[in-house]
PDB file of N, CA and C in Angstrom:
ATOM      1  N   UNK A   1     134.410  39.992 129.119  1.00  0.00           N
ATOM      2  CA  UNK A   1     134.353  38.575 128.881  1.00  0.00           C
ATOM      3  C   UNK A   1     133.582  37.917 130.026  1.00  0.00           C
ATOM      4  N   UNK A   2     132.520  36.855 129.659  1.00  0.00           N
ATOM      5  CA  UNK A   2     132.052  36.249 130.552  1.00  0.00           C
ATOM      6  C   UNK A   2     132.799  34.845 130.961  1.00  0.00           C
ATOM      7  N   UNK A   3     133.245  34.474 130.314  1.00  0.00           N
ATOM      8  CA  UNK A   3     134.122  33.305 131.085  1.00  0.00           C
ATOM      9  C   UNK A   3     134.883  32.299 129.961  1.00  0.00           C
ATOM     10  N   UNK A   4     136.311  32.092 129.677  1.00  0.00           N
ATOM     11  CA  UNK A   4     136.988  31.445 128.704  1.00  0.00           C
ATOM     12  C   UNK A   4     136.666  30.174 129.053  1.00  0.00           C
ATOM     13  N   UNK A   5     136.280  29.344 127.877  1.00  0.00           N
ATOM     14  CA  UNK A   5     136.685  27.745 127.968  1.00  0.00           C
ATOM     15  C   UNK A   5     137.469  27.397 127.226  1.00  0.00           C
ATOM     16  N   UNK A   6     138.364  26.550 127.850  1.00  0.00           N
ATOM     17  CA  UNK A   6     139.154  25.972 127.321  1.00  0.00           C
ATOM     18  C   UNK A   6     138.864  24.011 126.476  1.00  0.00           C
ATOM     19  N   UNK A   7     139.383  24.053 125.540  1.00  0.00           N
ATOM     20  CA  UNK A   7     138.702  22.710 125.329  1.00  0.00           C
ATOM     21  C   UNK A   7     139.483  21.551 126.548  1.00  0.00           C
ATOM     22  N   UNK A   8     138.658  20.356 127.197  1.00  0.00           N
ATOM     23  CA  UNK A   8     139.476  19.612 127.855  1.00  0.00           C
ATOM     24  C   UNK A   8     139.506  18.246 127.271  1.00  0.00           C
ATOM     25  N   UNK A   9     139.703  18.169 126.134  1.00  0.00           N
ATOM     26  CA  UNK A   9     139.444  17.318 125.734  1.00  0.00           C
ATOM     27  C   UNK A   9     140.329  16.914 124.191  1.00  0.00           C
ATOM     28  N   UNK A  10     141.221  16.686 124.100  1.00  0.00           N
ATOM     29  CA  UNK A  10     141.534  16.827 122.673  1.00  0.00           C
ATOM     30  C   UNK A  10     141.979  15.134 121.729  1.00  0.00           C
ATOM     31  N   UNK A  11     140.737  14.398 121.685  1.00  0.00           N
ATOM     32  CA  UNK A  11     140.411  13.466 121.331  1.00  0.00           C
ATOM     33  C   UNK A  11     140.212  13.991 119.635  1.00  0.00           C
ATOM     34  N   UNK A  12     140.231  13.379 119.001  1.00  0.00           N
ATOM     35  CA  UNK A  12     140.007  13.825 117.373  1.00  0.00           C
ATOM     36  C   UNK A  12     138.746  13.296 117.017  1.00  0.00           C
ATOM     37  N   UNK A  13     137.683  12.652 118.028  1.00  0.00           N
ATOM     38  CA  UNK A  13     136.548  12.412 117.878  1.00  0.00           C
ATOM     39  C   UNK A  13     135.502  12.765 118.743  1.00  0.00           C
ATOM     40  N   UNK A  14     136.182  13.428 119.682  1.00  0.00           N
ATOM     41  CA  UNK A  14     135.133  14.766 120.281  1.00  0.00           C
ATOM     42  C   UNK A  14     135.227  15.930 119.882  1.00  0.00           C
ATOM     43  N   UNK A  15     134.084  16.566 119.127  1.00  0.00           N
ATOM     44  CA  UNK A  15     134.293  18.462 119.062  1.00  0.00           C
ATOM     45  C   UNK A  15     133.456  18.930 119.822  1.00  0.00           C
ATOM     46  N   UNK A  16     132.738  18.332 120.893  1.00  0.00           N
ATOM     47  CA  UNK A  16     131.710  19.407 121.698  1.00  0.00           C
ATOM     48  C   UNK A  16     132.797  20.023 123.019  1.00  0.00           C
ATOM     49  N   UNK A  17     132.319  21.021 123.396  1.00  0.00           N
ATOM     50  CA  UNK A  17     132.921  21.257 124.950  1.00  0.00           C
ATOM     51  C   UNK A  17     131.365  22.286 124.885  1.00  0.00           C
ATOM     52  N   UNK A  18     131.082  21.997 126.486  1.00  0.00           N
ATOM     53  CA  UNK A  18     129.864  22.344 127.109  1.00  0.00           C
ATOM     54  C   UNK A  18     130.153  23.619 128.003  1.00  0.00           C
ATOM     55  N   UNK A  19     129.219  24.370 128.192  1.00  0.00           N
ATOM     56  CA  UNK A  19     128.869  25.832 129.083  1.00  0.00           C
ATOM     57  C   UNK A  19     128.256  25.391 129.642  1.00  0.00           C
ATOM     58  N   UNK A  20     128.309  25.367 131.315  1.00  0.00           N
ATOM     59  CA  UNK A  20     127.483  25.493 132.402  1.00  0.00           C
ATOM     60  C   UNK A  20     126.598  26.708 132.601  1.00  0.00           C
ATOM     61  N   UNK A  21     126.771  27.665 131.686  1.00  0.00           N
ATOM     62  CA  UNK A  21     126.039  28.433 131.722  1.00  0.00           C
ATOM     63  C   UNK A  21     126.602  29.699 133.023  1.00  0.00           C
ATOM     64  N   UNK A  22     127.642  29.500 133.259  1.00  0.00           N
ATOM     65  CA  UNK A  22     128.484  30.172 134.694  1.00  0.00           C
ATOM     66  C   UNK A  22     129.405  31.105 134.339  1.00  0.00           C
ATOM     67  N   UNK A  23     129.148  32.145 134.765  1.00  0.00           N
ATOM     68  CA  UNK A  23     130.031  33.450 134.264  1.00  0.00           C
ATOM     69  C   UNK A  23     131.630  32.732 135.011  1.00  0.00           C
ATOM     70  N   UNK A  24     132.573  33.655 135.312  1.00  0.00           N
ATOM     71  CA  UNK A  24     134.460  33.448 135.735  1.00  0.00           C
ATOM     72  C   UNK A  24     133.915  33.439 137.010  1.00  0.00           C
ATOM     73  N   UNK A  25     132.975  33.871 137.953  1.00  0.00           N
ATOM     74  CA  UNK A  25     132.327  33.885 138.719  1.00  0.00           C
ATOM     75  C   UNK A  25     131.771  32.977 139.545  1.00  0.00           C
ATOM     76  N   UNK A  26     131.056  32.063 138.926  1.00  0.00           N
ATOM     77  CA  UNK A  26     130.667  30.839 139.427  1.00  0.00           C
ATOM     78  C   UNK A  26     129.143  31.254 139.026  1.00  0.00           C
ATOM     79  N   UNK A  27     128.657  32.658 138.971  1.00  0.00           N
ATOM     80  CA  UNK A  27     127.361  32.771 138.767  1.00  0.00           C
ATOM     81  C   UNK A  27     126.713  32.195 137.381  1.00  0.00           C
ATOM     82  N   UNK A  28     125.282  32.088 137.417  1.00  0.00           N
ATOM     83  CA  UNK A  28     124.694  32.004 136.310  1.00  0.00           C
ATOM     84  C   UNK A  28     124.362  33.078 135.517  1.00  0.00           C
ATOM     85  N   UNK A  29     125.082  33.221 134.469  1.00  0.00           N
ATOM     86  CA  UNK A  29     124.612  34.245 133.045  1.00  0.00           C
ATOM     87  C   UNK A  29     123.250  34.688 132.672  1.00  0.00           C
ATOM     88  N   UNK A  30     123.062  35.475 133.252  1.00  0.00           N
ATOM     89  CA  UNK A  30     121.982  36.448 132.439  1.00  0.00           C
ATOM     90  C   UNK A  30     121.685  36.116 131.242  1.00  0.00           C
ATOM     91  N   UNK A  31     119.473  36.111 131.362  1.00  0.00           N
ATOM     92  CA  UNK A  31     119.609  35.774 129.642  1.00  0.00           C
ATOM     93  C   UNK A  31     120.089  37.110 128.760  1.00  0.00           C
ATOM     94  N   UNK A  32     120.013  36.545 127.464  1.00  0.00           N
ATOM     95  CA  UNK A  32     120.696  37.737 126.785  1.00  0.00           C
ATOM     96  C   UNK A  32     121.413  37.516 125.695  1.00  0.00           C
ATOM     97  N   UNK A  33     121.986  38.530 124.466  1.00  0.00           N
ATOM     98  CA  UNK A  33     122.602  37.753 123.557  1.00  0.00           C
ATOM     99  C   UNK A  33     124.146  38.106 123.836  1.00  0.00           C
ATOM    100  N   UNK A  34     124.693  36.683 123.525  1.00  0.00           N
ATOM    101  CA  UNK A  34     126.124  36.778 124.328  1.00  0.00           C
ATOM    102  C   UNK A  34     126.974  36.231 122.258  1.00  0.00           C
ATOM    103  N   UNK A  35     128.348  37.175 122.184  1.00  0.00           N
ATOM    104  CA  UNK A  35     129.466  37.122 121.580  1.00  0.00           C
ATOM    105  C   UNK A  35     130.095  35.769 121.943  1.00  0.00           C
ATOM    106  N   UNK A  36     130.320  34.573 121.135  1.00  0.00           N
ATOM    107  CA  UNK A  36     131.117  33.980 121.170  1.00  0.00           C
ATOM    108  C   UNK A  36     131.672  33.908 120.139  1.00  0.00           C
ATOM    109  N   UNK A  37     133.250  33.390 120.639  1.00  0.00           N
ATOM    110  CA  UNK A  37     134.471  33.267 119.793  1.00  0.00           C
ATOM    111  C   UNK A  37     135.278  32.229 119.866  1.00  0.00           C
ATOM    112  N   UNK A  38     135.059  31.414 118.857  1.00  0.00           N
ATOM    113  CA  UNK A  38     135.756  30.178 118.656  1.00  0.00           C
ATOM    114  C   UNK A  38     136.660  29.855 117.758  1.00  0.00           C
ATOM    115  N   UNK A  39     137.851  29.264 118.452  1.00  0.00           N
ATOM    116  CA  UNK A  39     138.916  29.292 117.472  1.00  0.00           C
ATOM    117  C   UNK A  39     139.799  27.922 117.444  1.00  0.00           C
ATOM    118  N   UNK A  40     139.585  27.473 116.301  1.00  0.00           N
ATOM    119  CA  UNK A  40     139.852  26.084 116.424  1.00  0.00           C
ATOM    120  C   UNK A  40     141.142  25.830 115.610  1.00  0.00           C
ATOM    121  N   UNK A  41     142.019  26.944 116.000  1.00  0.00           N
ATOM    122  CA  UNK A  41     143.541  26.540 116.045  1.00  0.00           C
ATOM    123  C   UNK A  41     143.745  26.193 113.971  1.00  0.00           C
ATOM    124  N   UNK A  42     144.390  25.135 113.811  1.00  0.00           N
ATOM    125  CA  UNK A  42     144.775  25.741 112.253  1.00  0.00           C
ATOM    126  C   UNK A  42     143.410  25.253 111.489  1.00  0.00           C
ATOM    127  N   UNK A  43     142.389  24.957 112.106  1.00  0.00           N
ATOM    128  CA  UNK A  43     140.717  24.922 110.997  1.00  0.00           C
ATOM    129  C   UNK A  43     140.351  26.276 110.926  1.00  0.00           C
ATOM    130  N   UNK A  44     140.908  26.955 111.949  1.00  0.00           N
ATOM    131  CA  UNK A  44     140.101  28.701 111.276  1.00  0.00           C
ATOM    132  C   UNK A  44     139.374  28.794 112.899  1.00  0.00           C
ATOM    133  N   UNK A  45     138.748  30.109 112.526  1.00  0.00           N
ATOM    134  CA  UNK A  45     138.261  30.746 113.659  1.00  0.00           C
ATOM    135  C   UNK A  45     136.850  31.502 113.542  1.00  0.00           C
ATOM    136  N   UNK A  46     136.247  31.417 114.629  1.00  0.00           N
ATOM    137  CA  UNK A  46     134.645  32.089 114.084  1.00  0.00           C
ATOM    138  C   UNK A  46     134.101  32.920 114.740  1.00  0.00           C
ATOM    139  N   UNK A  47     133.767  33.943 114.788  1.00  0.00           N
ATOM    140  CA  UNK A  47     132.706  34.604 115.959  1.00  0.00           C
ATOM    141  C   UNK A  47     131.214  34.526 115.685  1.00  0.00           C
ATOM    142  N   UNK A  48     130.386  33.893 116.819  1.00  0.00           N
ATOM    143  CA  UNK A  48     129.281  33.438 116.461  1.00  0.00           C
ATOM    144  C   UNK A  48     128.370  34.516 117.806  1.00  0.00           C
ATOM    145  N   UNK A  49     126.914  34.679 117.096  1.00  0.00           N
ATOM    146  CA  UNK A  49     126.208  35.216 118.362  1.00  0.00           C
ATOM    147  C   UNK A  49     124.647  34.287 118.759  1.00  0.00           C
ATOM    148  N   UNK A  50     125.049  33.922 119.802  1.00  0.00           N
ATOM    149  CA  UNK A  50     124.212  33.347 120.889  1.00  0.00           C
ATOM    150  C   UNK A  50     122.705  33.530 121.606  1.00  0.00           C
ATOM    151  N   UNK A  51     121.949  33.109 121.854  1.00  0.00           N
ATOM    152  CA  UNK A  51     121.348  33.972 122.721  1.00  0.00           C
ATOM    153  C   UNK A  51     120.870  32.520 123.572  1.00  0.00           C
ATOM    154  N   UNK A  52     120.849  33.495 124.932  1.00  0.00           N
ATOM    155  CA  UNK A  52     120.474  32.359 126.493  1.00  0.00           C
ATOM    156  C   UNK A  52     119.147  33.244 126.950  1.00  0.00           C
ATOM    157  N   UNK A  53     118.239  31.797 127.539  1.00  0.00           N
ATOM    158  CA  UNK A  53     116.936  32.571 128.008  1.00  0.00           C
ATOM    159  C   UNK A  53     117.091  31.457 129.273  1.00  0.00           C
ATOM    160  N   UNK A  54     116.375  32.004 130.143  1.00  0.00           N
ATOM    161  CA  UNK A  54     116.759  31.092 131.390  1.00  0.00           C
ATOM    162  C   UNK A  54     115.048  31.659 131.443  1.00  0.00           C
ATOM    163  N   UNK A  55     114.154  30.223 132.699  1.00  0.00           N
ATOM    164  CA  UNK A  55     113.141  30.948 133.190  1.00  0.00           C
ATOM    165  C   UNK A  55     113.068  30.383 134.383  1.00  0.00           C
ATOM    166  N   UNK A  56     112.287  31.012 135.120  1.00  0.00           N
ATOM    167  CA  UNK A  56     112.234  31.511 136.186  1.00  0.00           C
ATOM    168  C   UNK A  56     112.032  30.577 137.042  1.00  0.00           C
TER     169      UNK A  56
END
């Protein structure tokens, strides 16, 4: 796992929560295609795949 977020926010008119792009680490994530898994409690749950390109 590169790093859990948690939502901080549980307003019923916000659904974004943002990635700094920062592994559990503090580092920045490698580009690459990254597994995410989102689960939005009783709406259901999704695994989605990503991809991050960072340049130089």
């Amino acid at each position: 796992m590169v790093k859990r977020i948690d939502r901080d926010n549980s307003g019923p008119n916000s659904s974004l929560q943002k990635w700094d792009l920062k592994n559990s680490d503090g580092s920045f994530a490698a580009s690459g295609m990254y597994i995410v898994f989102v689960d939005c409690g009783s709406a259901g749950a999704k695994t989605l795949k990503i991809a991050v390109f960072k340049s130089n």
